[in-house]
C-alpha atoms as a PDB file:
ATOM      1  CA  UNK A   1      69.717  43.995 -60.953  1.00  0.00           C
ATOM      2  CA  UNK A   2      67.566  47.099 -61.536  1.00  0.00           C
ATOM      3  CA  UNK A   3      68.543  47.739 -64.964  1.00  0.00           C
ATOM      4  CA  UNK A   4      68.144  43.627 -65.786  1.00  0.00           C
ATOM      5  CA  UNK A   5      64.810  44.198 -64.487  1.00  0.00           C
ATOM      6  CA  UNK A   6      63.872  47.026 -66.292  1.00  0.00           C
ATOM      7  CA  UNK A   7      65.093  45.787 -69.735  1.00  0.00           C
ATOM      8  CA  UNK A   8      62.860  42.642 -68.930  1.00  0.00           C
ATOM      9  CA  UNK A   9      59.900  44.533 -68.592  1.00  0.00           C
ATOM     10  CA  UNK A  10      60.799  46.970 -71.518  1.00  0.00           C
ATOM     11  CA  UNK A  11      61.003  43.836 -73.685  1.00  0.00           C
ATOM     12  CA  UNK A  12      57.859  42.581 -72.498  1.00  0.00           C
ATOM     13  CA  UNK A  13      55.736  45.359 -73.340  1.00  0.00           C
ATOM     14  CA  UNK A  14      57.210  45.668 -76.733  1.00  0.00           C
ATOM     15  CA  UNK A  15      56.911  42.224 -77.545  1.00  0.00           C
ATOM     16  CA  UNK A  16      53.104  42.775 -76.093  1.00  0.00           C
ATOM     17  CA  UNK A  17      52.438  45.994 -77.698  1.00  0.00           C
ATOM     18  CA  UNK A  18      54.351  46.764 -80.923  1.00  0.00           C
ATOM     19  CA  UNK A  19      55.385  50.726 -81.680  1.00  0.00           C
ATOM     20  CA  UNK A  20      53.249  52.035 -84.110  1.00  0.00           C
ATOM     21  CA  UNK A  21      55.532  53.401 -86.355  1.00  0.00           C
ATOM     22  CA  UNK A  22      52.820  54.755 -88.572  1.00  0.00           C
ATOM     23  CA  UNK A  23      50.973  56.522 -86.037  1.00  0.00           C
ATOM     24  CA  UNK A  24      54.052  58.092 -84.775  1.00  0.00           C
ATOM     25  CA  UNK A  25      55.130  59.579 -88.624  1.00  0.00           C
ATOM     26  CA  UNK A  26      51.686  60.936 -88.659  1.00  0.00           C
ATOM     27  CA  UNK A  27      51.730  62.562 -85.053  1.00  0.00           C
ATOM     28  CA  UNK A  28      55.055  64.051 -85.837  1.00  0.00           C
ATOM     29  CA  UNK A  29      53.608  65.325 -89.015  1.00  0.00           C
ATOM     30  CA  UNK A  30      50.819  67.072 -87.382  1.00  0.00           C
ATOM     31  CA  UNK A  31      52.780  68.747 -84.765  1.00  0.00           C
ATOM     32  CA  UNK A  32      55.645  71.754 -85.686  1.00  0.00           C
ATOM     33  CA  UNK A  33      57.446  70.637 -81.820  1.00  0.00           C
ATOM     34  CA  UNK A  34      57.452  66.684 -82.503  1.00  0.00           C
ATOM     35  CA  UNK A  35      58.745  67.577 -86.675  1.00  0.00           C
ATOM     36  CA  UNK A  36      61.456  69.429 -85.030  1.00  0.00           C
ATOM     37  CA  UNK A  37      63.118  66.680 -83.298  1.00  0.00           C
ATOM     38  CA  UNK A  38      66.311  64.930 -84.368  1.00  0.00           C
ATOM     39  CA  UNK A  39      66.061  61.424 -84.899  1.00  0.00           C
ATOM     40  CA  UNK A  40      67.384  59.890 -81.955  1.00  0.00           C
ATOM     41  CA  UNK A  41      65.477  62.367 -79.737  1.00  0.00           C
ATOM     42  CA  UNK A  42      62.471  61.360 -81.390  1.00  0.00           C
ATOM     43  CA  UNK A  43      62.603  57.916 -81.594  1.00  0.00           C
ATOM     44  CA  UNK A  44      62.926  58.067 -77.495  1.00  0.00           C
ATOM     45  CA  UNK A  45      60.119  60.325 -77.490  1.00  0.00           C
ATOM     46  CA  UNK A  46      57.744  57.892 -78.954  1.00  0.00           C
ATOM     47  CA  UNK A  47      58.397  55.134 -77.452  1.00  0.00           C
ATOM     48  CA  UNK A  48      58.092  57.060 -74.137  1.00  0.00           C
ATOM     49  CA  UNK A  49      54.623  58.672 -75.538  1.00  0.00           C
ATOM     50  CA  UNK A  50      53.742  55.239 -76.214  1.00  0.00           C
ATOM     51  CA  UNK A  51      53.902  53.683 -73.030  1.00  0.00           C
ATOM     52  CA  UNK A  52      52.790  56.647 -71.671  1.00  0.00           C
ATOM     53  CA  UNK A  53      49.497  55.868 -73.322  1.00  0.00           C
ATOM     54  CA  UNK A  54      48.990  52.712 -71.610  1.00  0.00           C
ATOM     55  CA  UNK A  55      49.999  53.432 -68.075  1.00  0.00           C
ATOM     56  CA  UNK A  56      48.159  56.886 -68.031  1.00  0.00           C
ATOM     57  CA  UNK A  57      44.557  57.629 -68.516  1.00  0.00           C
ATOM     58  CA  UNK A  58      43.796  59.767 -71.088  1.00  0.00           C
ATOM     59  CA  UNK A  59      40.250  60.367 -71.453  1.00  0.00           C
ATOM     60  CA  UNK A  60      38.042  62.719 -73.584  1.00  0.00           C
ATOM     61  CA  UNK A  61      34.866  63.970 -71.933  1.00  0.00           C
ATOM     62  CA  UNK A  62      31.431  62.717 -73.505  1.00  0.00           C
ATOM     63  CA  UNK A  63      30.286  65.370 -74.732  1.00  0.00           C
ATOM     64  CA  UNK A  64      33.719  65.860 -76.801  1.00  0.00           C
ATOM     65  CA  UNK A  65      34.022  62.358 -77.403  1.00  0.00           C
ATOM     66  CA  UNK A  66      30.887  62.002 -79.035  1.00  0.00           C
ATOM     67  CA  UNK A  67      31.737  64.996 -82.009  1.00  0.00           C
ATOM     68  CA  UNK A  68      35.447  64.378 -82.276  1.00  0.00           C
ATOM     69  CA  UNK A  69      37.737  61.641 -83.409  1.00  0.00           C
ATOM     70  CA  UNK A  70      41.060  61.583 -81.414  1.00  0.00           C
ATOM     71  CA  UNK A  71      43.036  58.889 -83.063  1.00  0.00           C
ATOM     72  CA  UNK A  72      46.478  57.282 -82.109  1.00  0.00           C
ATOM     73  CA  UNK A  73      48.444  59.720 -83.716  1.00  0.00           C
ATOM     74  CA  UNK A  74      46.241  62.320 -81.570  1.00  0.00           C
ATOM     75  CA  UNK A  75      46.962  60.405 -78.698  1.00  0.00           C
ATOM     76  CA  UNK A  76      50.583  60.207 -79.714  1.00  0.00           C
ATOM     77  CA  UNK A  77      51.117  63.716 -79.733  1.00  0.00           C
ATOM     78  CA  UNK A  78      49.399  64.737 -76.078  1.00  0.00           C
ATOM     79  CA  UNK A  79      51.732  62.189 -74.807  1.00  0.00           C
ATOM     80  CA  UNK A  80      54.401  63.701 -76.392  1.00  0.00           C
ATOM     81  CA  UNK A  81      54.574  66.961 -75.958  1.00  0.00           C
ATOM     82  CA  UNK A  82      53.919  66.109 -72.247  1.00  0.00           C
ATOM     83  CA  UNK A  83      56.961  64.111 -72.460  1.00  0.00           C
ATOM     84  CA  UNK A  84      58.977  66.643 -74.079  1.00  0.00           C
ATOM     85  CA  UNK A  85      59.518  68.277 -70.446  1.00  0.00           C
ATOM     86  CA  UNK A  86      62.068  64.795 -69.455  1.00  0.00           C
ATOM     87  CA  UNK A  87      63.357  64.069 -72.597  1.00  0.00           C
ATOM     88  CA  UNK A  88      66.812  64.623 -71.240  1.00  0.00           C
ATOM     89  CA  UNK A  89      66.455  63.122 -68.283  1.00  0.00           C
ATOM     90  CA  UNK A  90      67.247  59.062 -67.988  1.00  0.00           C
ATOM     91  CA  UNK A  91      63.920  56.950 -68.004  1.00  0.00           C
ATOM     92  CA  UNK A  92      64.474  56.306 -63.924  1.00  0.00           C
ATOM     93  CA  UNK A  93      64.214  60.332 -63.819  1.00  0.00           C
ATOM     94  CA  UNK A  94      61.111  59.999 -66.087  1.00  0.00           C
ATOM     95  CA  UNK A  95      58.496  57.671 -64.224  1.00  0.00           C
ATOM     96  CA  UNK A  96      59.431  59.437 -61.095  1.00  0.00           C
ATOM     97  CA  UNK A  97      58.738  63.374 -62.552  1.00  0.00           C
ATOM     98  CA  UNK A  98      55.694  61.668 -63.678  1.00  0.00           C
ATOM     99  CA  UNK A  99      54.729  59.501 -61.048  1.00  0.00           C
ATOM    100  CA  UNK A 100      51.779  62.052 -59.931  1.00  0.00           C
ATOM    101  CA  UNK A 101      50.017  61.670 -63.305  1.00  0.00           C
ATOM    102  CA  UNK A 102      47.141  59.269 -63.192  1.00  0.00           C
ATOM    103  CA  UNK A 103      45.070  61.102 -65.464  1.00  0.00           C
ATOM    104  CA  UNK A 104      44.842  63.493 -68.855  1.00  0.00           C
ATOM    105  CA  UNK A 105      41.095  65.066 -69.168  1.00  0.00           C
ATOM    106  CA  UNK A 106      40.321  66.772 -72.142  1.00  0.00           C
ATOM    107  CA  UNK A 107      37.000  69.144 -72.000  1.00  0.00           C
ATOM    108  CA  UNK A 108      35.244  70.657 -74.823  1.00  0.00           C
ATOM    109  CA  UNK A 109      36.161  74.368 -73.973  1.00  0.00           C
ATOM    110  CA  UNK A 110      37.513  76.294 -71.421  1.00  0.00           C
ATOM    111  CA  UNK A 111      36.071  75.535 -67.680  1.00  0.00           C
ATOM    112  CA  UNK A 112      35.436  78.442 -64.893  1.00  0.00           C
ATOM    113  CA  UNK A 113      36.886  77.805 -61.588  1.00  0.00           C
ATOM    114  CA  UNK A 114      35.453  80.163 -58.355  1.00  0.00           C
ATOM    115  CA  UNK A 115      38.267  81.347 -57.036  1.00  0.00           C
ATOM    116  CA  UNK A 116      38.973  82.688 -52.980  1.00  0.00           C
ATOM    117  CA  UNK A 117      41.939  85.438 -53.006  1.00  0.00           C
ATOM    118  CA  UNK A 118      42.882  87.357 -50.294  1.00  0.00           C
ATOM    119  CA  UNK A 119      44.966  91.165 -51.186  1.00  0.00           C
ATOM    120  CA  UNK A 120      48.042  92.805 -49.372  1.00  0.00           C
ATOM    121  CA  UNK A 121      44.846  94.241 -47.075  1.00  0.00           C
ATOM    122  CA  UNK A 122      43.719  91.643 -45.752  1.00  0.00           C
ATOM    123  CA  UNK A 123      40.453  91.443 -48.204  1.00  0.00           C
ATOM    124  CA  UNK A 124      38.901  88.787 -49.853  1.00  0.00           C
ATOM    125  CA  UNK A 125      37.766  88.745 -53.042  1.00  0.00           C
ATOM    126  CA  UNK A 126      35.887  86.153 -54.988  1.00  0.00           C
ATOM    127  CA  UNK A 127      35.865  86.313 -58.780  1.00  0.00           C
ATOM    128  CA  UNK A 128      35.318  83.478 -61.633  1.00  0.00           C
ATOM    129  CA  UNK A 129      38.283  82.220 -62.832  1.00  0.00           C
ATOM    130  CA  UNK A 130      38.468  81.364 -66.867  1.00  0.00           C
ATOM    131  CA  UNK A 131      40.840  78.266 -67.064  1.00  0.00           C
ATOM    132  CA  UNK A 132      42.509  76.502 -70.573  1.00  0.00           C
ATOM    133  CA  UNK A 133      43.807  73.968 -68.136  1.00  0.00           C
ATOM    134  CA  UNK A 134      44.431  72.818 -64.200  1.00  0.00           C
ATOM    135  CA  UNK A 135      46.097  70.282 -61.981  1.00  0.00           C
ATOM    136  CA  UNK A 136      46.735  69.673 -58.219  1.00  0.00           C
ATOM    137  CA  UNK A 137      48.990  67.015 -56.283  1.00  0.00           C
ATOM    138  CA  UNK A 138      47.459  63.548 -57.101  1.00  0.00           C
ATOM    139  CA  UNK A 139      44.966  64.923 -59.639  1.00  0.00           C
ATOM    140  CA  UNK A 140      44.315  64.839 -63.292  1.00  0.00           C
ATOM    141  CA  UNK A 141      45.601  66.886 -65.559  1.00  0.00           C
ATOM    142  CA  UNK A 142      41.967  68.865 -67.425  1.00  0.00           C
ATOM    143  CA  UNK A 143      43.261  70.764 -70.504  1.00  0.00           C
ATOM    144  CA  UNK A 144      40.806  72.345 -72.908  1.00  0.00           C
ATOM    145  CA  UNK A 145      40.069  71.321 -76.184  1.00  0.00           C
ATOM    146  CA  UNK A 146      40.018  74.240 -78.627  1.00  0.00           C
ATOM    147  CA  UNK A 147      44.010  75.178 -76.447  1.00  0.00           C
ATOM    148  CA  UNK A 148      44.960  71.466 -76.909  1.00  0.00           C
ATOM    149  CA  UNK A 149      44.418  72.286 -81.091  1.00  0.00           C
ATOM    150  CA  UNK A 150      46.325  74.873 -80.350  1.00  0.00           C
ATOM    151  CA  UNK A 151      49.372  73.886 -78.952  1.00  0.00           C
ATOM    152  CA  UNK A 152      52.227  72.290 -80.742  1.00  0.00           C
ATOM    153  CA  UNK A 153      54.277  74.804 -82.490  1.00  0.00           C
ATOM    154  CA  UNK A 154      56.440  77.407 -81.697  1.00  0.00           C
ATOM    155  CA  UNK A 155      54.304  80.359 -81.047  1.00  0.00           C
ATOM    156  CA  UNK A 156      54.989  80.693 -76.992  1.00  0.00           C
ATOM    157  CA  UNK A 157      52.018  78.758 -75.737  1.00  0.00           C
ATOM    158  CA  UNK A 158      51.343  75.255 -75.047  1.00  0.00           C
ATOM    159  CA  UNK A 159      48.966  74.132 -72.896  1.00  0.00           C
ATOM    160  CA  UNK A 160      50.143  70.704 -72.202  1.00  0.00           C
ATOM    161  CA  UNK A 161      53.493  71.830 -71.380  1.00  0.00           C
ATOM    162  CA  UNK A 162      52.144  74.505 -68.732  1.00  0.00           C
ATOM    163  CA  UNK A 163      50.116  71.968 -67.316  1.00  0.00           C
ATOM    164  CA  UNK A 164      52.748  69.139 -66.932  1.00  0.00           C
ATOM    165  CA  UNK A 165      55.491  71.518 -65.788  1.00  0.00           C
ATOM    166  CA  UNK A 166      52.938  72.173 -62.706  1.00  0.00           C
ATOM    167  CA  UNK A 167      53.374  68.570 -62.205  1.00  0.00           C
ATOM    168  CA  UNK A 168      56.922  68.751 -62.196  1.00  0.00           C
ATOM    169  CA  UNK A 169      56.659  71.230 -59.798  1.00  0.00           C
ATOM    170  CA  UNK A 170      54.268  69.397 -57.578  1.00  0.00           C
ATOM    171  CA  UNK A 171      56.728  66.844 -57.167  1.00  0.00           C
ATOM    172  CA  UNK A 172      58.128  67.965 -53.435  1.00  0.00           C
ATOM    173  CA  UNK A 173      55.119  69.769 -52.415  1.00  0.00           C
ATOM    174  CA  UNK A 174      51.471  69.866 -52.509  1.00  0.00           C
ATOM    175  CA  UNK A 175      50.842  73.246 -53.940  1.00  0.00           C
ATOM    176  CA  UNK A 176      52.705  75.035 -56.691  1.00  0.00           C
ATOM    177  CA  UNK A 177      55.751  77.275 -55.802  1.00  0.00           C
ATOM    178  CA  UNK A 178      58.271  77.541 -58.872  1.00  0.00           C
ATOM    179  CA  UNK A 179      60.603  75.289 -56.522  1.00  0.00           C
ATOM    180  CA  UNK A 180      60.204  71.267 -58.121  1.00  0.00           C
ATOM    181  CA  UNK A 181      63.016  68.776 -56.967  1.00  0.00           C
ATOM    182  CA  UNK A 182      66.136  69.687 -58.302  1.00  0.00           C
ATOM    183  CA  UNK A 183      68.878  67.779 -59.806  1.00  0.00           C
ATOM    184  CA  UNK A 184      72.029  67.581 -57.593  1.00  0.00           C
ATOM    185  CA  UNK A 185      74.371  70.136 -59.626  1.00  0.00           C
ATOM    186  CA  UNK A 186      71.934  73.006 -59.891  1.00  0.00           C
ATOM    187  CA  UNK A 187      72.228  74.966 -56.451  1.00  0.00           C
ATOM    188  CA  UNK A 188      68.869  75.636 -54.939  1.00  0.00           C
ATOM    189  CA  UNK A 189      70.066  79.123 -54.279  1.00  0.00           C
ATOM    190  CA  UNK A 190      70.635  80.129 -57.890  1.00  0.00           C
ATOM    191  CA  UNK A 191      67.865  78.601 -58.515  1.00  0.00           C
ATOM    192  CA  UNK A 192      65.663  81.181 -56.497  1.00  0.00           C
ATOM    193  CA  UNK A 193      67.874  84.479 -57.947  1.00  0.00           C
ATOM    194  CA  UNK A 194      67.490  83.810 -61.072  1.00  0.00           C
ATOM    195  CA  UNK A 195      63.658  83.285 -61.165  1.00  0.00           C
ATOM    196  CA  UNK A 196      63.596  85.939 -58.554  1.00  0.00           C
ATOM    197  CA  UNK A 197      65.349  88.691 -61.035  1.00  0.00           C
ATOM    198  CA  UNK A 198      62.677  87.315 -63.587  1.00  0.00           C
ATOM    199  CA  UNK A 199      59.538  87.397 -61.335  1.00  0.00           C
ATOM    200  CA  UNK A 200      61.120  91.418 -60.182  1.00  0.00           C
ATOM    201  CA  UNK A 201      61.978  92.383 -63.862  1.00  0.00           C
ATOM    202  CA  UNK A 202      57.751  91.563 -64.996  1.00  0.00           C
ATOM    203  CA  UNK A 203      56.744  93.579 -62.017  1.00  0.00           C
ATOM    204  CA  UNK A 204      58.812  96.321 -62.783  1.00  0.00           C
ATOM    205  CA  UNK A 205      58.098  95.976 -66.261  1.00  0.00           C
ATOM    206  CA  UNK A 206      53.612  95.801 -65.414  1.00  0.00           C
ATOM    207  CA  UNK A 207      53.760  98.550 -63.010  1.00  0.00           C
ATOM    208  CA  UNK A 208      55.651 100.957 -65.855  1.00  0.00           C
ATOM    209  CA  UNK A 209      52.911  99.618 -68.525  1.00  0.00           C
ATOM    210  CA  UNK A 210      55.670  98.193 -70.749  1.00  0.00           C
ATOM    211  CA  UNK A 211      54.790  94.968 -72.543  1.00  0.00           C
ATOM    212  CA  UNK A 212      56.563  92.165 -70.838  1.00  0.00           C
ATOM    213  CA  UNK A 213      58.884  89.841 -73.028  1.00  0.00           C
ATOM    214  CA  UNK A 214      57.061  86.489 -71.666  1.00  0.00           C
ATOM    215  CA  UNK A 215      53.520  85.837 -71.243  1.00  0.00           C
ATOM    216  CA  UNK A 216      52.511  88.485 -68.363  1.00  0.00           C
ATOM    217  CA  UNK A 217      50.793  85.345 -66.907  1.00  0.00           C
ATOM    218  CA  UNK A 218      54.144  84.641 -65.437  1.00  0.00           C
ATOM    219  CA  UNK A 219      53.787  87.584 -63.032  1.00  0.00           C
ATOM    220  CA  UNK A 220      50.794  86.249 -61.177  1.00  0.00           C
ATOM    221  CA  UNK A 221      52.118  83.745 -59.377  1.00  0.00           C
ATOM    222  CA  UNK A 222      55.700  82.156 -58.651  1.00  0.00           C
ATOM    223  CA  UNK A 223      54.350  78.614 -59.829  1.00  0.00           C
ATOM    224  CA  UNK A 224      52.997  80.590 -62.595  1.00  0.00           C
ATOM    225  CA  UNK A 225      56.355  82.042 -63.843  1.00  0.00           C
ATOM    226  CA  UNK A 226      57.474  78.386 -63.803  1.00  0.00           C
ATOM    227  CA  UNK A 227      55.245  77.082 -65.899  1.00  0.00           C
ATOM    228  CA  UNK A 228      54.990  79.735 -68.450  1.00  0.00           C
ATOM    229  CA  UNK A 229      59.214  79.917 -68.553  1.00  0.00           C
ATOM    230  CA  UNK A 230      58.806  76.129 -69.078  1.00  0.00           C
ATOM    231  CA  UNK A 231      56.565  76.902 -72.171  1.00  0.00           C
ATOM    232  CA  UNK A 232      58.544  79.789 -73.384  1.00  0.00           C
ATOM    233  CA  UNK A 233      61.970  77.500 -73.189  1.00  0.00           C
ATOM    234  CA  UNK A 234      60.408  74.629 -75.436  1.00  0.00           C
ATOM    235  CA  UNK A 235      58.112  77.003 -77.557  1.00  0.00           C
ATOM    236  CA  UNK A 236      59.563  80.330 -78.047  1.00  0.00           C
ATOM    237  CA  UNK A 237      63.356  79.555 -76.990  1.00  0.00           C
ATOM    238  CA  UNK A 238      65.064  82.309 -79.062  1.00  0.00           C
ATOM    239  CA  UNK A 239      62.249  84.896 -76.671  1.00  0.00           C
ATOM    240  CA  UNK A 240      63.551  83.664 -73.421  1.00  0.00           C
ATOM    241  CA  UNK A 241      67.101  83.268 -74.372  1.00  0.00           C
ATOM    242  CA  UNK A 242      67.204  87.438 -75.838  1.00  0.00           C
ATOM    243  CA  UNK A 243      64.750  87.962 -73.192  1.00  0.00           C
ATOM    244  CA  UNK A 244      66.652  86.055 -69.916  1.00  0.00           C
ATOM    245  CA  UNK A 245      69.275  84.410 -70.856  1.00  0.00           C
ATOM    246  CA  UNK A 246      70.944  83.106 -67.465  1.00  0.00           C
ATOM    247  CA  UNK A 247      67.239  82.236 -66.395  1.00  0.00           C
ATOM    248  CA  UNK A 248      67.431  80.008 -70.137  1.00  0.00           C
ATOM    249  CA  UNK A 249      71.046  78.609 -69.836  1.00  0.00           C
ATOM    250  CA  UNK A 250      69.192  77.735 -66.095  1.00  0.00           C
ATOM    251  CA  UNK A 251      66.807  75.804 -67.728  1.00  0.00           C
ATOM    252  CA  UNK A 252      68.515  74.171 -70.034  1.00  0.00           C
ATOM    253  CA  UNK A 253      71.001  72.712 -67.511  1.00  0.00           C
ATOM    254  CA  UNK A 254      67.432  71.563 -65.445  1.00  0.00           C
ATOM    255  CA  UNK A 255      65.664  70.090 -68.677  1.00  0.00           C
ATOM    256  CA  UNK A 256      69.171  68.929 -69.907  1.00  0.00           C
ATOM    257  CA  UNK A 257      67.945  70.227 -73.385  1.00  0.00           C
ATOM    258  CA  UNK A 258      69.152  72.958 -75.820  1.00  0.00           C
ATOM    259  CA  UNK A 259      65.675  73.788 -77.815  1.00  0.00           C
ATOM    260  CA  UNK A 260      67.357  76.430 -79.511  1.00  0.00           C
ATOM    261  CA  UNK A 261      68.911  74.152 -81.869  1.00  0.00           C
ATOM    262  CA  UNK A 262      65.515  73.162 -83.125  1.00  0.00           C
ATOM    263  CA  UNK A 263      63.960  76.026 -83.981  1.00  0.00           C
ATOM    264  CA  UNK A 264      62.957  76.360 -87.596  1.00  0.00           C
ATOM    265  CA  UNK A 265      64.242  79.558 -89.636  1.00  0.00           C
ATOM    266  CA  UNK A 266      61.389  81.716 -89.529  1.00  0.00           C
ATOM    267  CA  UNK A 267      61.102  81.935 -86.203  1.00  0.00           C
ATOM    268  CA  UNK A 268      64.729  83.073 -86.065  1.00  0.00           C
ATOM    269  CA  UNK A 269      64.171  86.434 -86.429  1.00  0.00           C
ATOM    270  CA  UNK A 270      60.524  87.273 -85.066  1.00  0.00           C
ATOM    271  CA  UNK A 271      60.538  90.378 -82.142  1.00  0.00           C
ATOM    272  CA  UNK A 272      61.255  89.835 -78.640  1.00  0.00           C
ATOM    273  CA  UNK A 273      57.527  90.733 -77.637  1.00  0.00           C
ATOM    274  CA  UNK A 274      56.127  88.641 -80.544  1.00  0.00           C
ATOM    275  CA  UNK A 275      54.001  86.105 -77.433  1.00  0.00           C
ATOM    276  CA  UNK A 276      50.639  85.205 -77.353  1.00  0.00           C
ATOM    277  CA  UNK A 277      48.226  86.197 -74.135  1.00  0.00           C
ATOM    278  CA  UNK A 278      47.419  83.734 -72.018  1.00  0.00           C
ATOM    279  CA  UNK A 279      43.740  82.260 -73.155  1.00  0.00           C
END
């Protein structure tokens, strides 16, 4: 009865909203991550970024809006690369990994946050907090501007990604922890060693000096290492595979997703510390 219903309505809005085909071409065009795609993958991708569009907000702020056009295909791509994070997952999975989005802001340039931290002491300190994107439980999801432009290939960072996989991981509590809901056949208990032997390895790796292999961003914070592993796996997947490979077979059993097999050939055979810093 469910799935009768839920054709009905999928009907509906396409007889009510036509795909833009056009729009989509273009969007894919514009972004390396979309271009990537097989067929298949991305014709479910865009008609997932499409209704997307008209069930979330996505809103540009003023003083943005005013100086730059963000067309469909613009719009397209946000809600695509967003959606990249449940592409393997069955559109039931989808709504409900999403179900906390209401809301994508985009701001002209990165926003300071004031920011309350307490050390292993007992000490608080209070220090301004340069941000290319945030989001909490129920609220929107800000990204910045200038990091929106550049997100979309495979260099290691995407904004859009980081942000939404916080969402994903806001989906059985109200802060961030590393821990989202996870699928029946992926033990809870691996789950924690193998993003534990991650989160030790960039300590180890920070208090020697040596570069880390991922974004050192990941070290910060458990829901941090999260995010920026969901990045890395989608972005740089041939950095986390040589990097932590049962952490990216992990992943790819979550995400139900094998990136690797998109990756274009020049980005075969780039160095294992070749990622960006965090802006």
């Amino acid at each position: 009865m469910l799935d009768r219903l839920r054709r009905w309505r999928e009907q509906r809005f396409a007889a009510r909203h036509p795909f833009p085909e056009a729009a989509w071409a273009e969007a894919r065009g514009r972004v390396p991550l979309l271009a990537a795609l097989a067929e298949e993958e991305a014709a479910c991708l865009g008609r997932r970024a499409w209704r997307f569009l008209h069930a979330k907000r996505v809103t540009l702020h003023p003083e943005l809006a005013e100086v730059t056009p963000f067309d469909l295909p613009a719009r397209l791509a946000l809600a695509a690369q967003a959606g990249l994070l449940t592409l393997g997952w069955s559109e039931e999975e989808h709504h409900e990994a999403f179900a906390n989005v209401h809301e994508v802001l985009v701001l002209p340039d990165a926003f300071q946050r004031r920011v309350e931290e307490m050390d292993e002491f007992g000490v608080m300190h209070e220090y301004d907090d340069e941000r290319a994107g945030e989001t909490s439980h129920q609220g929107p999801v800000v990204v910045a501007f200038p990091d929106l432009m550049e997100s979309g290939d495979f260099s290691g960072f995407n904004v859009l990604i980081h942000e939404f996989a916080h969402k994903l991981d806001l989906g059985n509590s109200l802060d961030v922890d590393g821990f989202p809901p996870l699928p029946a056949e992926i033990d809870p208990r691996e789950w924690h060693r193998l993003f534990m032997a991650v989160w030790d390895d960039l300590q180890a790796r920070l208090e020697r000096g040596e570069a880390t292999p991922i974004d050192d961003y990941a070290a910060t914070h458990p829901g941090e290492c999260f995010a920026v592993c969901c990045e890395a796996f989608f972005t740089a997947p041939d950095l986390l595979h040589d990097a932590y490979p049962a952490l990216f077979e992990l992943l790819g059993r979550y995400f139900r997703q094998a990136p690797l097999a998109r990756l274009p050939a020049e980005y075969q055979l780039r160095p294992l510390t070749a990622h960006p810093e965090r802006h």
